[in-house]
PDB file of N, CA and C in Angstrom:
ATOM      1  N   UNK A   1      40.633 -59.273  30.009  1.00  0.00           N
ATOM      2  CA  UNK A   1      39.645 -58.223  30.172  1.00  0.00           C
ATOM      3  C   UNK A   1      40.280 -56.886  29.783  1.00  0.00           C
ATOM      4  N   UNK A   2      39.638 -56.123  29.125  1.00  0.00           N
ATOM      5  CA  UNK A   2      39.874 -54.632  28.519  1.00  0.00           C
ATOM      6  C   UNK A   2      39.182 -54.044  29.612  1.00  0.00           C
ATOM      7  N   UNK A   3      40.362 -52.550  29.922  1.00  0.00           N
ATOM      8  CA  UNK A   3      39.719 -52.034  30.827  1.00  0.00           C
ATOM      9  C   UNK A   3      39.550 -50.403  29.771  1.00  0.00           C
ATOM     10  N   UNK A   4      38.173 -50.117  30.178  1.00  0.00           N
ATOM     11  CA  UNK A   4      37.871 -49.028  28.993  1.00  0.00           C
ATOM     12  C   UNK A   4      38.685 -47.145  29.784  1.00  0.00           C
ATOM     13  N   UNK A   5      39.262 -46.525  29.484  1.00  0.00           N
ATOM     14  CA  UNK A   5      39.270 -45.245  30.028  1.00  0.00           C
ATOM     15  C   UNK A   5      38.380 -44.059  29.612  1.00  0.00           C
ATOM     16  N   UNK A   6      37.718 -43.693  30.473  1.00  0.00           N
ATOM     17  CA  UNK A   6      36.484 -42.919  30.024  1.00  0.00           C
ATOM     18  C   UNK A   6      36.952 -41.840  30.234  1.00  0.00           C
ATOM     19  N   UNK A   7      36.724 -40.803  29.366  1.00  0.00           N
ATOM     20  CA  UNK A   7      36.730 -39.255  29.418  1.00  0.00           C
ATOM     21  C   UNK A   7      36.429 -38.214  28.544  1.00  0.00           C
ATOM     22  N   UNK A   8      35.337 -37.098  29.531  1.00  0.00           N
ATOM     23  CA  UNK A   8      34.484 -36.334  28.540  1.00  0.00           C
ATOM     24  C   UNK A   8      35.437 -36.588  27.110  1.00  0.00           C
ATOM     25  N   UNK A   9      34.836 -35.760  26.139  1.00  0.00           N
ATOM     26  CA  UNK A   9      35.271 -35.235  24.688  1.00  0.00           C
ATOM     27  C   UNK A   9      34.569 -33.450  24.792  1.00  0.00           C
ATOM     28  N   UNK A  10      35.442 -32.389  25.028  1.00  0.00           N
ATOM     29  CA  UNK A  10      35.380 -31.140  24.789  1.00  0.00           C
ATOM     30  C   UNK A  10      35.570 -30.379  23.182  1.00  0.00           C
ATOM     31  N   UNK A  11      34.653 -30.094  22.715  1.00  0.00           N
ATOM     32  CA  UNK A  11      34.572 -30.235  21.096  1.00  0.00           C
ATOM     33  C   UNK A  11      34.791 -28.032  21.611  1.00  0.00           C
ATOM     34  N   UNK A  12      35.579 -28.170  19.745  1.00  0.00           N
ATOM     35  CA  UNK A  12      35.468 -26.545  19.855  1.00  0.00           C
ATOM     36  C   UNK A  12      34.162 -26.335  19.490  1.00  0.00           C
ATOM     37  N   UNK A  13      33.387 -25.637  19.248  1.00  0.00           N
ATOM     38  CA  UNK A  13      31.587 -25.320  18.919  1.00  0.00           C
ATOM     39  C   UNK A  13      31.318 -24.959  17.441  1.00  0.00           C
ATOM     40  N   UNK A  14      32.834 -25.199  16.737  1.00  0.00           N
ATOM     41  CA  UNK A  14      31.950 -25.112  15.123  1.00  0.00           C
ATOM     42  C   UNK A  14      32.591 -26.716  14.931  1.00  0.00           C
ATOM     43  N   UNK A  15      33.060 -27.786  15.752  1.00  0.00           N
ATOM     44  CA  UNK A  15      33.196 -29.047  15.214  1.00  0.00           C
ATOM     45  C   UNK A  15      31.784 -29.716  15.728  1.00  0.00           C
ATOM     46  N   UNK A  16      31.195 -29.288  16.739  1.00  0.00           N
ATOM     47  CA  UNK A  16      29.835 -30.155  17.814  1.00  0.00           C
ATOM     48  C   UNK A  16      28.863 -30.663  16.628  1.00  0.00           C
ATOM     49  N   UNK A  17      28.512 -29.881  15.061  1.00  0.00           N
ATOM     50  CA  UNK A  17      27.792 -30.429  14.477  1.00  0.00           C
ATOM     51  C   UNK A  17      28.296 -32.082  13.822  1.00  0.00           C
ATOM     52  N   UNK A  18      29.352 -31.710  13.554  1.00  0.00           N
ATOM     53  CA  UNK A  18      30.117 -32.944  12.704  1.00  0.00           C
ATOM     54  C   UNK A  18      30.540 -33.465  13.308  1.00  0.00           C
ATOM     55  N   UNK A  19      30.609 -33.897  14.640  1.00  0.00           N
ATOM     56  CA  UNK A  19      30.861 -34.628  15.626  1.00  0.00           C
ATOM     57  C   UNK A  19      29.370 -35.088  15.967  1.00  0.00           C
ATOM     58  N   UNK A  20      27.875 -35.054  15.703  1.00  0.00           N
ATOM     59  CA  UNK A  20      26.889 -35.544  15.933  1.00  0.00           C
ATOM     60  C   UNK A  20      26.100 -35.823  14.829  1.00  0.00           C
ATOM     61  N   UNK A  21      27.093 -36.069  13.529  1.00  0.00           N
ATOM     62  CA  UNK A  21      26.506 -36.574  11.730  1.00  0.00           C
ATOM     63  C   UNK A  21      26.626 -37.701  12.306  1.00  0.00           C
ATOM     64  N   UNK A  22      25.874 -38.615  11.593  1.00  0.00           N
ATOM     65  CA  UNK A  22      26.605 -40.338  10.771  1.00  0.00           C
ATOM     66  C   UNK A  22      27.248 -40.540  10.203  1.00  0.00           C
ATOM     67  N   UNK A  23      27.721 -39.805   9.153  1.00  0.00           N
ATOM     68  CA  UNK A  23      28.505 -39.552   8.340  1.00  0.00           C
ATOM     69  C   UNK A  23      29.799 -38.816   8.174  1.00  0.00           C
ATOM     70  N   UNK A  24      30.511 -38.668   9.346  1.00  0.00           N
ATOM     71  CA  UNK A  24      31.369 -38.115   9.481  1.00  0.00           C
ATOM     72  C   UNK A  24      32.367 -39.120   9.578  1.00  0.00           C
ATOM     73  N   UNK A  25      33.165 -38.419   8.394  1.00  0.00           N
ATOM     74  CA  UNK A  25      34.397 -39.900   8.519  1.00  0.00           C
ATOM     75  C   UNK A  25      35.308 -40.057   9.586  1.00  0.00           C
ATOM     76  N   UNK A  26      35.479 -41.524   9.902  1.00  0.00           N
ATOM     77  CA  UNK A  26      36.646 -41.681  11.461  1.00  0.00           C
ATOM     78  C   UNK A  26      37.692 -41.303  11.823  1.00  0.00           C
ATOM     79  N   UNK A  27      38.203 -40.772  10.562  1.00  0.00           N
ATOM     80  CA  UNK A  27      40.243 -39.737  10.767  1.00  0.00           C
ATOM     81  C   UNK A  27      39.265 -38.463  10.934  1.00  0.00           C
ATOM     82  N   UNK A  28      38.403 -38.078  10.759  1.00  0.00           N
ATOM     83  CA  UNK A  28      38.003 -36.691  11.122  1.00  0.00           C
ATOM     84  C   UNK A  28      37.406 -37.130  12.340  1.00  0.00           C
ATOM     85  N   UNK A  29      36.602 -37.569  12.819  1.00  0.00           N
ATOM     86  CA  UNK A  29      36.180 -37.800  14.399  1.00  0.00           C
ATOM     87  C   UNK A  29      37.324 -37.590  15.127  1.00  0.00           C
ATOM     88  N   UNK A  30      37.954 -38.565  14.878  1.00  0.00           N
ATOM     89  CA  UNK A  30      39.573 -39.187  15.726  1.00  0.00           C
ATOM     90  C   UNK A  30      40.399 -37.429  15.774  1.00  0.00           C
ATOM     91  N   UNK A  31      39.965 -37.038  14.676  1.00  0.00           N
ATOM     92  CA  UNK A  31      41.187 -35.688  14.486  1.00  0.00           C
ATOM     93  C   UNK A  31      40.562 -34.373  15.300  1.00  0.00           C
ATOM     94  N   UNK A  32      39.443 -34.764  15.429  1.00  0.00           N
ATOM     95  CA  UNK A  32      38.528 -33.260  17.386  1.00  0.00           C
ATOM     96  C   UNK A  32      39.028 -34.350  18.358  1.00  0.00           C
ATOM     97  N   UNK A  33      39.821 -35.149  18.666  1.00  0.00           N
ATOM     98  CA  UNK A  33      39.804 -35.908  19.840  1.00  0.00           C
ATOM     99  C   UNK A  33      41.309 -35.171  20.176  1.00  0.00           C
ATOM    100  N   UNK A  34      41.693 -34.054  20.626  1.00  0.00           N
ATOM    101  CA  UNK A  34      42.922 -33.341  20.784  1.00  0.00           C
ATOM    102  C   UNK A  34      42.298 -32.247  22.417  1.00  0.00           C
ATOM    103  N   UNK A  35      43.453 -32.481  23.218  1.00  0.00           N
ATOM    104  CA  UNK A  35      43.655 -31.746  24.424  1.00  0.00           C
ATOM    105  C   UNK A  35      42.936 -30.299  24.149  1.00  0.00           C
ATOM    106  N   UNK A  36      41.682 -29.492  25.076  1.00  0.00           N
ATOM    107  CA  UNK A  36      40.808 -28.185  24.710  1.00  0.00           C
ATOM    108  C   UNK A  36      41.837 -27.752  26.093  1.00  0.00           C
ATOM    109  N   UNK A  37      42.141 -26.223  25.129  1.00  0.00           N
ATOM    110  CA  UNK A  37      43.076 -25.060  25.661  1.00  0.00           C
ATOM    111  C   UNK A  37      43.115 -24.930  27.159  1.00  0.00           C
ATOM    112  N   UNK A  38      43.147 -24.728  27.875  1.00  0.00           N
ATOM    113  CA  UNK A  38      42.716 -24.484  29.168  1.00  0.00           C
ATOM    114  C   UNK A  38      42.485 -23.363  29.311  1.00  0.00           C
ATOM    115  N   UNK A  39      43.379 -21.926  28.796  1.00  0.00           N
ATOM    116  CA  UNK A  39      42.609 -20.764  28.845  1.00  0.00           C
ATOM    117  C   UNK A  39      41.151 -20.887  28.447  1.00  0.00           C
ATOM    118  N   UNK A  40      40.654 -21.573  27.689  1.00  0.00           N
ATOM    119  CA  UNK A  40      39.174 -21.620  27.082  1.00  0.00           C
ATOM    120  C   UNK A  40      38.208 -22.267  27.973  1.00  0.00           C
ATOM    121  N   UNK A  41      38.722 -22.762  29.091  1.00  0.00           N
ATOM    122  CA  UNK A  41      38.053 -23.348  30.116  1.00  0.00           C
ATOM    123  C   UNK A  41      37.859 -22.670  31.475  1.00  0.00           C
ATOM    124  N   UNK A  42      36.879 -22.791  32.463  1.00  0.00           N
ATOM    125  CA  UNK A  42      36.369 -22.155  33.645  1.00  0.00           C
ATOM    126  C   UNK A  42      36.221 -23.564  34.645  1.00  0.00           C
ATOM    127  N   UNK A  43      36.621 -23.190  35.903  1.00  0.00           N
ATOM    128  CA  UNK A  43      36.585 -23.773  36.709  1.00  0.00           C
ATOM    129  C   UNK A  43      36.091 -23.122  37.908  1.00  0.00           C
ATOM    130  N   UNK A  44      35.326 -23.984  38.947  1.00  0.00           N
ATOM    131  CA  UNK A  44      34.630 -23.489  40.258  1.00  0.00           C
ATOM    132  C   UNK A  44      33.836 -24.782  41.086  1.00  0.00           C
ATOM    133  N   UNK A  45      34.406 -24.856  42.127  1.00  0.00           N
ATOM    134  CA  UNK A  45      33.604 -25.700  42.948  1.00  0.00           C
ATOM    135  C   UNK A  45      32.295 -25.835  43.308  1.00  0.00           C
ATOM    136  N   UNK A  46      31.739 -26.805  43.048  1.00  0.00           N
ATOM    137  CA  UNK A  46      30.186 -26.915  43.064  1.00  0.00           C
ATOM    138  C   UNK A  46      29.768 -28.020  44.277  1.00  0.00           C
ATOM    139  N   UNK A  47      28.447 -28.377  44.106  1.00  0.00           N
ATOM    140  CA  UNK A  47      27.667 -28.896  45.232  1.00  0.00           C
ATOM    141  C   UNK A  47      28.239 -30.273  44.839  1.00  0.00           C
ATOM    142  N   UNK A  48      28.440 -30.991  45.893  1.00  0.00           N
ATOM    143  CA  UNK A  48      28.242 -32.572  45.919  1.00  0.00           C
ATOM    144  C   UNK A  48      27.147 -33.067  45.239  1.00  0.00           C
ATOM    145  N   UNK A  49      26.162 -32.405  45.361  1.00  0.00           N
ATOM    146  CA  UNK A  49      25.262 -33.109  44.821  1.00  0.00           C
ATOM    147  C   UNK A  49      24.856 -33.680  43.162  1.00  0.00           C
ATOM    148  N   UNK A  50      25.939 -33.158  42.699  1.00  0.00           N
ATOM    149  CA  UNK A  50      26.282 -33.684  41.610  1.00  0.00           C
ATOM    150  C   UNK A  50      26.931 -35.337  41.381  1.00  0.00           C
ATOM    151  N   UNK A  51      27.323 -35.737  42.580  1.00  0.00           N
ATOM    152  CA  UNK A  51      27.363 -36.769  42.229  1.00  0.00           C
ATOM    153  C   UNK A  51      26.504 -37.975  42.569  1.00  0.00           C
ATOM    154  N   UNK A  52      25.119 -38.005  42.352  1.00  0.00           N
ATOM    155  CA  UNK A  52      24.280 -38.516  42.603  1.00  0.00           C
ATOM    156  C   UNK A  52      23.323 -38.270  40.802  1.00  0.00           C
ATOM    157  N   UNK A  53      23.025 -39.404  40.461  1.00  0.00           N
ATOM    158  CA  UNK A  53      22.004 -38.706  39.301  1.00  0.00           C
ATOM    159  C   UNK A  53      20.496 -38.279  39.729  1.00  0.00           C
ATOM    160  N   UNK A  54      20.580 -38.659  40.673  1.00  0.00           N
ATOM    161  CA  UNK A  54      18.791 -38.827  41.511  1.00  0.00           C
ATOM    162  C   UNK A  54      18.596 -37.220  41.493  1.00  0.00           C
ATOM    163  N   UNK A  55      19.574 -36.659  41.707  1.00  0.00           N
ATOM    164  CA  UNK A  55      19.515 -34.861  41.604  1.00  0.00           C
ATOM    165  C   UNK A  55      19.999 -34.605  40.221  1.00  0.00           C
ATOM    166  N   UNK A  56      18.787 -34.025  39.828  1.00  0.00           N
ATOM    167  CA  UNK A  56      18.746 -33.982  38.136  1.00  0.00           C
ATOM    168  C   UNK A  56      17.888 -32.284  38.367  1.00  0.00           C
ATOM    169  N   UNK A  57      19.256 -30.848  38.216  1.00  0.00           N
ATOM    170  CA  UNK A  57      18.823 -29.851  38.550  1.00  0.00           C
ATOM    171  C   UNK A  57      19.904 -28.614  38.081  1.00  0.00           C
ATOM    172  N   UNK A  58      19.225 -27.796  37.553  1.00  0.00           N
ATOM    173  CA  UNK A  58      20.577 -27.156  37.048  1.00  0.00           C
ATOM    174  C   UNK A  58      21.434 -26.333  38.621  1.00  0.00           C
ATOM    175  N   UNK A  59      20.939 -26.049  39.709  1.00  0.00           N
ATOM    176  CA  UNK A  59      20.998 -25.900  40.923  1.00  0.00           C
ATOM    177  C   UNK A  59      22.784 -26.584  41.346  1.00  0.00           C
ATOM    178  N   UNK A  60      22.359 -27.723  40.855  1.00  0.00           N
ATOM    179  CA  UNK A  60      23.676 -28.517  41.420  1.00  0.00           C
ATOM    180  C   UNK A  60      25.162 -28.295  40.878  1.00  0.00           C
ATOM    181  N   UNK A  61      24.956 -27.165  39.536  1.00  0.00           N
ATOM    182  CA  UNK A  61      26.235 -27.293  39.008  1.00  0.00           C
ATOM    183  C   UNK A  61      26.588 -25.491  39.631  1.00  0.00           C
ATOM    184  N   UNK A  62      25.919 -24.734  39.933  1.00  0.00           N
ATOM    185  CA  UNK A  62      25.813 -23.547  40.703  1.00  0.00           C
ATOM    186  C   UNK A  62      27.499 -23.278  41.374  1.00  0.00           C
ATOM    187  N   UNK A  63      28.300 -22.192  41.575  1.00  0.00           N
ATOM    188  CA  UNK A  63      29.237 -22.356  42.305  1.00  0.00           C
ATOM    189  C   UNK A  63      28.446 -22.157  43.514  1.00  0.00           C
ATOM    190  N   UNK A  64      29.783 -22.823  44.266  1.00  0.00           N
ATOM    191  CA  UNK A  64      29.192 -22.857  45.603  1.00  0.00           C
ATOM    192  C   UNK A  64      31.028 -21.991  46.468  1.00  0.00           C
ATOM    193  N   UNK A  65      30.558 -22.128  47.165  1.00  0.00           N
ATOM    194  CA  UNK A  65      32.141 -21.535  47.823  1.00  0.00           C
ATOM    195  C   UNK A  65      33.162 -22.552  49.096  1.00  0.00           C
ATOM    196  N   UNK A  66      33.586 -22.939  48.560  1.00  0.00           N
ATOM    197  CA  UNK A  66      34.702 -23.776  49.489  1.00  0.00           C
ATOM    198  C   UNK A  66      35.057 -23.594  50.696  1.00  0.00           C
TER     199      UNK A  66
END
């Protein structure tokens, strides 16, 4: 049995088109699949209720305060 490891894909925002062609060849797919900066990233604790899909709300991704 293969066990699959899942994890987002954080695209920079001028690759997001060519990352959603058909036609985009697989050494170029494979070549946006590289670690996104962390300065370029935001972090903040949010509601639990995100982990439920039954709550389908933009509400849930809201900071919340710890």
């Amino acid at each position: 049995m293969h066990l699959i490891s899942r994890q987002p894909v954080i695209l920079d925002p001028e690759d997001e088109s060519k990352w959603l062609q058909d036609d985009t060849p697989m050494n170029f797919i494979l070549s946006m699949l590289r670690p996104y900066p962390a300065e370029k990233m935001d972090a903040y604790p949010i509601s639990t209720l995100v982990n439920s899909p039954a709550n389908n709300s933009p509400d849930i991704i809201k900071p919340v305060s710890s």
